[in-house]
Protein backbone atom coordinates (compact mmCIF):
# COMPACT_ATOMS: atom_id res chain seq x y z
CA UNK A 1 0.00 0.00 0.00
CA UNK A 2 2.79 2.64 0.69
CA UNK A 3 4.72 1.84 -2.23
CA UNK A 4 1.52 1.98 -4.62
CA UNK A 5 0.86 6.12 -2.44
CA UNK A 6 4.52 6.85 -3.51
CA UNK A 7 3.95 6.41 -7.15
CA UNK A 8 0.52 8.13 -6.91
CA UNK A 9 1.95 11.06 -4.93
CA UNK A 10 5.11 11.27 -7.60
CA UNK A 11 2.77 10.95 -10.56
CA UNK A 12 -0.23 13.58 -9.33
CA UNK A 13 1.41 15.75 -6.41
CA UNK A 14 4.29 17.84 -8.21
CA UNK A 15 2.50 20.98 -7.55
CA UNK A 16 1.04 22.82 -4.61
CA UNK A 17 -1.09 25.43 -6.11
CA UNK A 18 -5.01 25.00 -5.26
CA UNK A 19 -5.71 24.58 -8.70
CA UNK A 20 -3.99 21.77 -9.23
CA UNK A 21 -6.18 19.40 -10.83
CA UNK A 22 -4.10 16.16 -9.73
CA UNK A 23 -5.05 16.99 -6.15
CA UNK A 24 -8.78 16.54 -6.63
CA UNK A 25 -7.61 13.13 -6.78
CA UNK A 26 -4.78 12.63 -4.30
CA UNK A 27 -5.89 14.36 -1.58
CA UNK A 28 -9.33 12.01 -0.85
CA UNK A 29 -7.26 9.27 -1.38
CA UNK A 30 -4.47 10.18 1.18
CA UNK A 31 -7.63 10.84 3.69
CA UNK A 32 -8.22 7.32 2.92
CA UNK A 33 -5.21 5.68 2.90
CA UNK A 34 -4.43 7.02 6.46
CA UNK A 35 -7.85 5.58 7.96
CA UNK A 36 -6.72 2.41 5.92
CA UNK A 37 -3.55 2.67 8.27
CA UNK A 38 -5.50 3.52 11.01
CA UNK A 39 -7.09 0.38 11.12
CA UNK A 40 -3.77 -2.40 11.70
CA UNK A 41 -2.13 0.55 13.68
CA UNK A 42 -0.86 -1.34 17.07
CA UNK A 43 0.42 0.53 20.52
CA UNK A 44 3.95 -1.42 19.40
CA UNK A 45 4.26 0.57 16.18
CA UNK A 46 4.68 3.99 17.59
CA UNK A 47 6.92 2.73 20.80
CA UNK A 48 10.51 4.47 20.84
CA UNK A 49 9.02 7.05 17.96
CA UNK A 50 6.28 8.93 19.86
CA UNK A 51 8.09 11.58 19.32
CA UNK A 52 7.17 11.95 15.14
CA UNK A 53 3.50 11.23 16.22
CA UNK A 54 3.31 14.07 18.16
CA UNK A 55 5.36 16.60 16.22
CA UNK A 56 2.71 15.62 13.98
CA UNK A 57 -0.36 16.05 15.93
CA UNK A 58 0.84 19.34 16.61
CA UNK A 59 1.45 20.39 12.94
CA UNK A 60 -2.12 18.95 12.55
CA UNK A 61 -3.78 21.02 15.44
CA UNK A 62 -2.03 24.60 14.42
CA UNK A 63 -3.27 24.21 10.73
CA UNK A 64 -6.81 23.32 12.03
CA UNK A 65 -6.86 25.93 14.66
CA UNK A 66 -6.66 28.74 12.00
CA UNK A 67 -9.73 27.73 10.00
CA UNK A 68 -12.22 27.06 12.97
CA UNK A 69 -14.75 29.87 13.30
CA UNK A 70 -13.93 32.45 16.06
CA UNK A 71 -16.87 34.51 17.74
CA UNK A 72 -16.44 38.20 16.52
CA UNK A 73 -15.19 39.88 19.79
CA UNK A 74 -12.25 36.69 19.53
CA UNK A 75 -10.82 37.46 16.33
CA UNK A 76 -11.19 41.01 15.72
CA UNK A 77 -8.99 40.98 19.25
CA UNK A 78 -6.02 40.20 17.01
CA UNK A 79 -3.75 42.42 15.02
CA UNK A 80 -4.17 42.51 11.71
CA UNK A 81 -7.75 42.13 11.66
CA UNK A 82 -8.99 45.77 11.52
CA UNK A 83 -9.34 46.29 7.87
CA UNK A 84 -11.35 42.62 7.74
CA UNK A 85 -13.93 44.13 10.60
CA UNK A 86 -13.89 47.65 7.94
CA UNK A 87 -15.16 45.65 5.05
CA UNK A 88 -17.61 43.57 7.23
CA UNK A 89 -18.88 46.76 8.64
CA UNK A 90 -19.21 48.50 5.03
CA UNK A 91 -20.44 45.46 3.33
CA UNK A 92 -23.61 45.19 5.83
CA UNK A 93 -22.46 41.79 7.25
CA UNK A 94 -22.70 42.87 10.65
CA UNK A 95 -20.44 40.79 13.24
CA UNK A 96 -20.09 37.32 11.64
CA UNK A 97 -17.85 34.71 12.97
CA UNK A 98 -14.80 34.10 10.92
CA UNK A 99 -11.56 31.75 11.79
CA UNK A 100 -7.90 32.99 12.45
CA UNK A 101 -6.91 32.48 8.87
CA UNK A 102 -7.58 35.66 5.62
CA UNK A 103 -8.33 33.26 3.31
CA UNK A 104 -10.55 30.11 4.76
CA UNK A 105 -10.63 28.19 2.11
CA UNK A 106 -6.94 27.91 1.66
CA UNK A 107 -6.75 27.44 4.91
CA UNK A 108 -8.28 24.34 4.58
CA UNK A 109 -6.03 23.46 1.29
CA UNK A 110 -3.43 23.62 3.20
CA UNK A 111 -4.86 21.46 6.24
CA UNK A 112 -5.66 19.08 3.47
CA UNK A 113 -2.33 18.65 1.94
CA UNK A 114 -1.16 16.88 5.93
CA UNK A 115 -2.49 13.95 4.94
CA UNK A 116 -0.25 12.40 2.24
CA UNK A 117 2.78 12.86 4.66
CA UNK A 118 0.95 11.41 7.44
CA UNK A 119 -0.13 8.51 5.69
CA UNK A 120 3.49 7.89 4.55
CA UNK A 121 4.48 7.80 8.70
CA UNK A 122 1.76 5.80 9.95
CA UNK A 123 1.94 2.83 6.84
CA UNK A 124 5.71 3.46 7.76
CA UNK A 125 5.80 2.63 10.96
CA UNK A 126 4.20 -0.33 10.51
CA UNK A 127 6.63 -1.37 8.58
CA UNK A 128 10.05 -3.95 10.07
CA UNK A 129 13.01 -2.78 9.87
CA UNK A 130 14.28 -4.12 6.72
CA UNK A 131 10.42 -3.43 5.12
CA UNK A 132 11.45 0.57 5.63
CA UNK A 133 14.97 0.09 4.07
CA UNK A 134 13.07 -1.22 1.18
CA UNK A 135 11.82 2.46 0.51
CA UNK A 136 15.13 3.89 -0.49
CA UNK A 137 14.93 1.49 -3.81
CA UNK A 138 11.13 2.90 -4.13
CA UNK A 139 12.57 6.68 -4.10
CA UNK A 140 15.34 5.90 -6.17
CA UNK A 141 13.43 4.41 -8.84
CA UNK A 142 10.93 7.37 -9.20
CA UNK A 143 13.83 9.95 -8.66
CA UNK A 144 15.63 8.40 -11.50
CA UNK A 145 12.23 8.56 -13.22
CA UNK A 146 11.71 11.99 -12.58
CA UNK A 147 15.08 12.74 -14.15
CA UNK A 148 14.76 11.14 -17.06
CA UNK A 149 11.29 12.53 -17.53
CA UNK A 150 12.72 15.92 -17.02
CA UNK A 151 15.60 14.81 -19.84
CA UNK A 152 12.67 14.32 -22.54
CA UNK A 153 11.05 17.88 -21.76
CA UNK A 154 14.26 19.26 -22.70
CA UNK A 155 14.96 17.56 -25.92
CA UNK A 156 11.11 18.12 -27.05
CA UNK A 157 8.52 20.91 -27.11
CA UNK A 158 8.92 23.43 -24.66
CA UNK A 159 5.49 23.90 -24.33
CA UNK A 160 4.56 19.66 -25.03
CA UNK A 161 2.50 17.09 -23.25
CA UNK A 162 5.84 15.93 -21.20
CA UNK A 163 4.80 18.18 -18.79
CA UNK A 164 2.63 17.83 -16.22
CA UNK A 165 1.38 21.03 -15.16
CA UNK A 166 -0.10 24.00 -16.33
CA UNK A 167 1.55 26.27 -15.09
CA UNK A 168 5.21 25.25 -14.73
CA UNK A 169 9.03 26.20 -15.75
CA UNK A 170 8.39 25.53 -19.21
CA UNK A 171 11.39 24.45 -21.23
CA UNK A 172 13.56 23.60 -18.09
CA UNK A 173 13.85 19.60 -17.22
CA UNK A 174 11.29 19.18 -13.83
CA UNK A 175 10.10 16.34 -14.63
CA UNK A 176 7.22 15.38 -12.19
CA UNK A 177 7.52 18.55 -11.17
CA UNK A 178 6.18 22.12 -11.64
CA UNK A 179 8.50 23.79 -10.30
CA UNK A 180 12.42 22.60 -11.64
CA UNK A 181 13.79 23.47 -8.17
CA UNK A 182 12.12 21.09 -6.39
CA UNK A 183 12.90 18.59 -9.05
CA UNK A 184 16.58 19.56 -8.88
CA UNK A 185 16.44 19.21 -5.20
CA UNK A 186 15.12 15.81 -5.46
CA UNK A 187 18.02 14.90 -8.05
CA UNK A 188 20.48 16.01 -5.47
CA UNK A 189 18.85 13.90 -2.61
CA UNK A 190 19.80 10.91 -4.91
CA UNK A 191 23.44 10.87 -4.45
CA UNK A 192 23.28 10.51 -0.82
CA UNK A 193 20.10 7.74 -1.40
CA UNK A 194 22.64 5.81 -4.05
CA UNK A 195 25.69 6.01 -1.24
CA UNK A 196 23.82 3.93 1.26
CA UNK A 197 22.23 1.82 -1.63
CA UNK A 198 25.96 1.15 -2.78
CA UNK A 199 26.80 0.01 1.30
CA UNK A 200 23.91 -3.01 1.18
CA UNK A 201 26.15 -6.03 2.25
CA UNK A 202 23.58 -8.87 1.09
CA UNK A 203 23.91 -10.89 -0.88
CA UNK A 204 27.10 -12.35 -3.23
CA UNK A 205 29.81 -10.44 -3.63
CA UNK A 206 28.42 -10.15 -7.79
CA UNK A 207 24.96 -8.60 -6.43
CA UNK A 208 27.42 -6.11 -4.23
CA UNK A 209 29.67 -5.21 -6.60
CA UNK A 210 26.20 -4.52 -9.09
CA UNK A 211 24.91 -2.57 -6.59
CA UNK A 212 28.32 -0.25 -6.35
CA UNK A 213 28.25 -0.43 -10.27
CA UNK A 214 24.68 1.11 -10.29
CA UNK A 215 24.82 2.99 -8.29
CA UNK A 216 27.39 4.66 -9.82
CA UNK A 217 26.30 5.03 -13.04
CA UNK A 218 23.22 6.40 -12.44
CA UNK A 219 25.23 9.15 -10.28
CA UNK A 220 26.93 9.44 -13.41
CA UNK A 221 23.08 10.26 -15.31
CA UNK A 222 22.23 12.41 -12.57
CA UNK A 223 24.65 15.15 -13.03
CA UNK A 224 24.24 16.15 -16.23
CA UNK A 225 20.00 16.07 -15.30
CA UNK A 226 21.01 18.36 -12.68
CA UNK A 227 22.50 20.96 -14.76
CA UNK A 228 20.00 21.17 -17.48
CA UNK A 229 17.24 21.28 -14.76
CA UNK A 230 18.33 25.14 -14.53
CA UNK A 231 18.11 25.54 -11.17
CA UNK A 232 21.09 27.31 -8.90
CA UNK A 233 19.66 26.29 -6.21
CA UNK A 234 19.62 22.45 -7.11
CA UNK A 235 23.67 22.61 -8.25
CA UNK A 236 24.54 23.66 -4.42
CA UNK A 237 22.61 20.90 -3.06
CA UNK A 238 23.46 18.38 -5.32
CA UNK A 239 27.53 19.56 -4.14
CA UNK A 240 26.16 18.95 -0.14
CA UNK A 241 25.26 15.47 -1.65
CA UNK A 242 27.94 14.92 -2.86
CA UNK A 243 29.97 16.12 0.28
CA UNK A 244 27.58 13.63 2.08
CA UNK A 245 29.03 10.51 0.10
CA UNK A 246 32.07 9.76 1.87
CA UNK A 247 30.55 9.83 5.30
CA UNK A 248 27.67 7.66 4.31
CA UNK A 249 29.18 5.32 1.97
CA UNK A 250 30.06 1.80 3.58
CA UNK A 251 32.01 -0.73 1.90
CA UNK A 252 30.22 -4.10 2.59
CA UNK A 253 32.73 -6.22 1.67
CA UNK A 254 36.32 -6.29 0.17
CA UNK A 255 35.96 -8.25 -3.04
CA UNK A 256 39.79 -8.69 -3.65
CA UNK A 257 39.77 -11.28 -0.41
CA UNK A 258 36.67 -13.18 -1.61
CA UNK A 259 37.23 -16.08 -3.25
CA UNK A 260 34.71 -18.50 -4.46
CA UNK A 261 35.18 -21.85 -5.81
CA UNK A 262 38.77 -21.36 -5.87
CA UNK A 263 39.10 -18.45 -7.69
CA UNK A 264 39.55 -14.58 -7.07
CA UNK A 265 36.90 -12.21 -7.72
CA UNK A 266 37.24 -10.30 -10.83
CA UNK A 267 35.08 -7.78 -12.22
CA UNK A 268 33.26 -8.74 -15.26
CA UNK A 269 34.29 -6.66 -18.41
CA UNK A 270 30.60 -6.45 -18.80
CA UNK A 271 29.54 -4.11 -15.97
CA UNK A 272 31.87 -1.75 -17.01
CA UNK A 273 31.24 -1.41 -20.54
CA UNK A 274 27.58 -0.56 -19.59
CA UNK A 275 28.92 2.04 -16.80
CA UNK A 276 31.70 3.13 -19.54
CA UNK A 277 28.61 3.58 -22.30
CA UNK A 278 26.50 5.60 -19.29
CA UNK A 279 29.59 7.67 -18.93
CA UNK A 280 30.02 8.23 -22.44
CA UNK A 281 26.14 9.41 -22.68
CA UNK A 282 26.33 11.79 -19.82
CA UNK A 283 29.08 13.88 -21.15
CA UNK A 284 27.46 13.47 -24.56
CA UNK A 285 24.50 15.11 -22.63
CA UNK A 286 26.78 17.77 -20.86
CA UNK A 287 28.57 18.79 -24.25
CA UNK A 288 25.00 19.28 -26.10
CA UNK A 289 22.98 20.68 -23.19
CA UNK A 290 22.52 24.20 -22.40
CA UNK A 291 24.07 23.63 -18.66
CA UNK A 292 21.64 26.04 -17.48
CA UNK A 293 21.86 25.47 -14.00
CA UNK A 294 25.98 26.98 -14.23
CA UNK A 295 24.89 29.48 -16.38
CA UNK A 296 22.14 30.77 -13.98
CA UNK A 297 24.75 30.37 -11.20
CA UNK A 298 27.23 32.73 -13.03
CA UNK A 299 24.13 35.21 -13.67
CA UNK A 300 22.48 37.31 -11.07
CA UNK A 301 19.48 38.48 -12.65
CA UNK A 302 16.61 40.30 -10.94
CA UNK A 303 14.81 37.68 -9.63
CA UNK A 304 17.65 37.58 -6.94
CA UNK A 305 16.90 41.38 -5.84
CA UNK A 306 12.94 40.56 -6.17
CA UNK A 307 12.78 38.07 -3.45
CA UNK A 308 15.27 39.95 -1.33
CA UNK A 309 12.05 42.67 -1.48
CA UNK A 310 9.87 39.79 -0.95
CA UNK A 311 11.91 38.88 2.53
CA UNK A 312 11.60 42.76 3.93
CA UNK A 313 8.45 42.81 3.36
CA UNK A 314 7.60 39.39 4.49
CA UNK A 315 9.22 40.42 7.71
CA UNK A 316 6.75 43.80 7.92
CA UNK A 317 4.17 40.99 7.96
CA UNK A 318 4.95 38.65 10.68
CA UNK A 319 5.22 42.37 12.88
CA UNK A 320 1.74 43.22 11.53
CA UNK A 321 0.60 39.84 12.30
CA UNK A 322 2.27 39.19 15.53
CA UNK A 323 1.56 37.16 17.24
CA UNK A 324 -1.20 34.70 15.35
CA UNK A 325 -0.17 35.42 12.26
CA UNK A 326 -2.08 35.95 9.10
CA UNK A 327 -3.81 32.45 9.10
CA UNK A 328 -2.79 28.85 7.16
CA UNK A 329 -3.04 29.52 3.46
CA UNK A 330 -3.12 33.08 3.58
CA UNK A 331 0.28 34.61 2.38
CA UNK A 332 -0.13 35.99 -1.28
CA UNK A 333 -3.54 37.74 -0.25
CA UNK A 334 -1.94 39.41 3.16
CA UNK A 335 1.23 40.45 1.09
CA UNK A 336 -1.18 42.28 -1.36
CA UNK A 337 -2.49 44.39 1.93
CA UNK A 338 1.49 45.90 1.98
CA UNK A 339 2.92 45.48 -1.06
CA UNK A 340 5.23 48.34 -2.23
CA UNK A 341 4.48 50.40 -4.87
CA UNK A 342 7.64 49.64 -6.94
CA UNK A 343 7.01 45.75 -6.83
CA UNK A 344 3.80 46.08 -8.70
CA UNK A 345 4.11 44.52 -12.22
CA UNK A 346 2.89 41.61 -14.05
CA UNK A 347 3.05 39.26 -11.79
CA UNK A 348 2.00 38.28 -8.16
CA UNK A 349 3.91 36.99 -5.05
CA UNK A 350 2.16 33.45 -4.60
CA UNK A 351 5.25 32.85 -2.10
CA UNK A 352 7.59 34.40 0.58
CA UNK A 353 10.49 32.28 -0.98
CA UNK A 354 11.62 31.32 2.33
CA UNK A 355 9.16 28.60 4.30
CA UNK A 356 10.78 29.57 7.06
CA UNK A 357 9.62 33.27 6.94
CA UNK A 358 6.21 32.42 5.61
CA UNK A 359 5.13 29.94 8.10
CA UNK A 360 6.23 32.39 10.71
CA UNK A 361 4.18 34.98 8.94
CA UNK A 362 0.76 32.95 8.57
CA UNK A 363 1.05 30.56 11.78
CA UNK A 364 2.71 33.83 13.97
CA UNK A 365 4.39 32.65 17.30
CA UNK A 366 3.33 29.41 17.82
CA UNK A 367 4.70 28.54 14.75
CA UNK A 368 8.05 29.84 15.48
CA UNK A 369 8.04 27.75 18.59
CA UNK A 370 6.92 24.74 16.77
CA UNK A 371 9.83 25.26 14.58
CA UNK A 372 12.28 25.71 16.94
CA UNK A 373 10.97 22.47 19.09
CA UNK A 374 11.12 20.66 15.38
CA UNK A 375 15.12 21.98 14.97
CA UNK A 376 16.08 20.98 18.66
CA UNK A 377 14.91 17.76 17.67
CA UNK A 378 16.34 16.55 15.12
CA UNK A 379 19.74 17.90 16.14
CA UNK A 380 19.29 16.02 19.12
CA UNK A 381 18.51 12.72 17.32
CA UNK A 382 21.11 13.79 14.65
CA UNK A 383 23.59 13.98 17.36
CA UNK A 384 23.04 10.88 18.67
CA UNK A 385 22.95 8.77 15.45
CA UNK A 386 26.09 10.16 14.43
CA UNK A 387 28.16 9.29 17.85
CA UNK A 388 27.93 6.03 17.09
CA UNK A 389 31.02 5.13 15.84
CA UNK A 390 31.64 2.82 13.86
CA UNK A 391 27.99 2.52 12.27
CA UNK A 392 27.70 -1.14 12.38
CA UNK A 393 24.06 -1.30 11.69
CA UNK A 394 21.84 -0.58 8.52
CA UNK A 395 19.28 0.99 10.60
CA UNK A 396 22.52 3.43 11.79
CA UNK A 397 23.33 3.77 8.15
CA UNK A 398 19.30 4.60 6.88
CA UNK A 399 19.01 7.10 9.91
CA UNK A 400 22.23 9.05 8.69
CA UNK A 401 20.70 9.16 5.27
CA UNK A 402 17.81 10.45 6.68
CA UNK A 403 19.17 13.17 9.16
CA UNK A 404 21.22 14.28 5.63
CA UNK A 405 18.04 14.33 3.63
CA UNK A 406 16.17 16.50 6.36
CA UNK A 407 19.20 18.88 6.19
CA UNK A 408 18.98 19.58 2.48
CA UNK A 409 15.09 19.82 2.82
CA UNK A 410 15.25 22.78 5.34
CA UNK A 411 18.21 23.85 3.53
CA UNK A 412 15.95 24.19 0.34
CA UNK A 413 13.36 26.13 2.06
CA UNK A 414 16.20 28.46 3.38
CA UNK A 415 15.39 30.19 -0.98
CA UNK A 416 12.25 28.03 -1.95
CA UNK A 417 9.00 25.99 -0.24
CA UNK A 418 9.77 22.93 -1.56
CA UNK A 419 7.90 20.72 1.33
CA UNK A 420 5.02 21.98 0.40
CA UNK A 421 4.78 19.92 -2.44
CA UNK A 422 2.80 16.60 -2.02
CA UNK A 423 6.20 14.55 -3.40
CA UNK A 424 8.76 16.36 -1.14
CA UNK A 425 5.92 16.39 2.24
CA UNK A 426 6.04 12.19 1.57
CA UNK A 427 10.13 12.09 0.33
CA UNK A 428 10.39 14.53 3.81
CA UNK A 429 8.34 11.87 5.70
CA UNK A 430 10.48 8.90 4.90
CA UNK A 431 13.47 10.34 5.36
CA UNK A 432 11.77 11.43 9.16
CA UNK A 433 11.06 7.71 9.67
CA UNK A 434 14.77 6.77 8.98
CA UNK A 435 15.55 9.40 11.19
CA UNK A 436 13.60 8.08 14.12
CA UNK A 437 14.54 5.04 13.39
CA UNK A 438 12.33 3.08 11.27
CA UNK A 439 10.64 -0.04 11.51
CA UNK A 440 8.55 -1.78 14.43
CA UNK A 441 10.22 -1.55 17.99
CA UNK A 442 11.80 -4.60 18.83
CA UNK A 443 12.42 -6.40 15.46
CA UNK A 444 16.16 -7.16 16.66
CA UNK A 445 16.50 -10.43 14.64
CA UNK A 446 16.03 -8.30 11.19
CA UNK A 447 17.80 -5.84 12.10
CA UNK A 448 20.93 -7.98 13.04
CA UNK A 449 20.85 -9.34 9.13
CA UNK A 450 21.44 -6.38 7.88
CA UNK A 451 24.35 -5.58 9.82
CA UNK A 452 27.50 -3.74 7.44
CA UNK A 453 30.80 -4.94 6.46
CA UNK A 454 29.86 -8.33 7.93
């Protein structure tokens, strides 16, 4: 069931916008998958990880708090709120109840969109161990997917059926995407996925040294992907997973001291003339390509002095705001209330650019606590994953990947919103699971078969 919501979330939830047709679909059916999960969840699935549950809960109970109707004397108490009374009063509506949040119904868009992610964590935990270390070949495979999807828009019609969306980066590879930095971003998340892919000890040594051989070729695809994507943002992430590679990567087993029937292990010429010919199409794919990522990279242009606008006046909005906020949903409408004069064009601020800044301007203080108890968190568990030396384990090894893979996510949203996509909410909800550890409490006996370099 969680591997067939994976595909369904990579093939209809590459966009956030309410518009979205695909989410018509998705979103009833992630309502329905989690009571699905509901159903065979056990007291023993959440032991040890109570901690997710109830970041969770609390994610949940913020978003729905802003679109519950407030008595009139409650919410015109907040700041902010004056010019909504003003148009009440002028309209004839009288006092009418109205929730925390500008814009109600998007309010409830975005309470909608929790659902895929949670899904993803409460399937997950159900899951043993070595059933949650399955998902890294899952995300792989529709990563790769993605990329090669993204390769096709490129080479055809800039404005063809490749791509999904209506409104999207049109002639840029995104692949299941709308937006090509979140598909970037999920390109880059690959290497470190391959690294721990590349460190699976079952098996012979010929299904190891496969693995290693995979895995590098299709880091050898990715690149070139990755720079045709044309996103800036997506060539410094893909560097941090690169970075993350060495301190990831485990070598299971030394095939020049494995001998079998008699005889050393050799590579098979084989293997590498199909890495050799993947080698030889990337750089075909480099020399042809645009390389638009590195040429955005070398160019500022004045999208970079836009969103440094967008950030000021973001910031005049959390004041205005403080401390509830403007409400779930309700960012482009409240930025319209203050925006300058000289940032009036053809075009419209949909986002703040920065999640972090606009879910402290629409969710206020509580929010910024939230966030804060979120950060101490996974530091915390981050810390203590990564003092275990040496990482004997695979569950060690997937919870590493996973502290990495929250790192570029909040990274991402440092210049973007990329977990408010459907794909990156579930990709950032696996990765979580890793991170807390994965896999039903006491399954010991899996775990031990899994164990590296053994």
């Amino acid at each position: 069931m969680l591997a067939f919501f994976l595909g369904l979330v990579f093939l209809m939830g590459g966009a956030s916008r309410v518009d979205a047709t695909s989410l018509v679909v998705l979103r009833p059916v992630s309502v329905l998958i989690c009571a699905a999960a509901l159903f065979t969840f056990r007291r023993e699935h959440w032991q040890g990880r109570g901690w997710l549950l109830a970041l969770m809960a609390a994610i949940f109970a913020l978003s729905l708090s802003h679109v519950i109707p407030l008595p009139p004397a409650v919410w015109q108490a907040f700041p902010g709120r004056a010019e909504v009374a003003e148009l009440d009063r002028l309209a004839g509506l009288g006092d009418i109840w109205r929730p925390l949040s500008l814009t109600p119904m998007n309010g409830w868009h975005a309470f909608a969109s929790l659902f895929a992610p949670l899904a993803v964590i409460l399937l997950g935990l159900q899951l043993r161990r070595n059933e949650s270390h399955l998902l890294l070949i899952i995300l792989i495979g529709l990563g790769v997917l993605s990329g090669l999807l993204g390769l096709l828009q490129v080479i055809g019609d800039p404005n063809g059926p490749l791509y999904l969306y209506r409104i999207t980066n049109n002639g840029s590879a995104v692949g299941f995407f709308a937006n090509r930095n979140h598909a970037a971003l999920m390109l880059a998340m690959l290497f470190p996925m391959l690294a721990i892919f590349a460190s699976n000890p079952e098996g012979t040594i010929d299904a190891q040294q496969w693995r290693r051989l995979l895995a590098i070729s299709l880091g050898v695809v990715l690149l070139p992907l990755i720079l045709v994507s044309g996103s800036r943002a997506g060539l410094i992430l893909t560097l941090i997973g690169l970075l993350s590679i060495p301190a990831l990567y485990r070598r299971p087993a030394d095939g020049r001291q494995v001998r079998r029937g008699g005889k050393r292990f050799q590579i098979k010429p084989l293997p590498l003339v199909g890495g050799m010919a993947v080698l030889a199409l990337a750089m075909l794919t480099i020399v042809f390509s645009r390389a638009q990522s590195i040429e955005r990279l070398m160019n500022r242009d004045s999208a970079d002095e836009a969103r440094m606008d967008f950030w000021k006046t973001s910031v005049e909005l959390f004041w205005k705001y403080f401390p509830m906020g403007s409400g779930s949903g309700s960012f482009a409408n409240a930025y319209q209330v203050i925006e300058p004069n000289r940032m009036l064009g053809h075009f419209f601020v949909n986002r703040a650019h920065n999640d972090w800044l606009e879910v402290a301007v629409t969710f206020g203080l509580p929010a910024v606590l939230l966030m804060v108890i979120c950060v101490f968190a996974f530091f915390r568990v981050t810390l203590s994953i990564w003092r275990r030396q040496p990482a004997t384990s695979r569950t060690t090894q997937f919870a590493r990947l996973g502290s990495v893979m929250v790192a570029m996510l909040a990274l991402a949203s440092v210049p973007d919103y990329p977990v408010r996509i459907p794909i990156m909410m579930c990709v950032a909800a696996v990765a979580s699971l890793w991170l807390a550890g994965g896999g039903a409490a006491g399954d010991r006996a899996k775990d031990a078969a899994w164990q590296g370099g053994k």
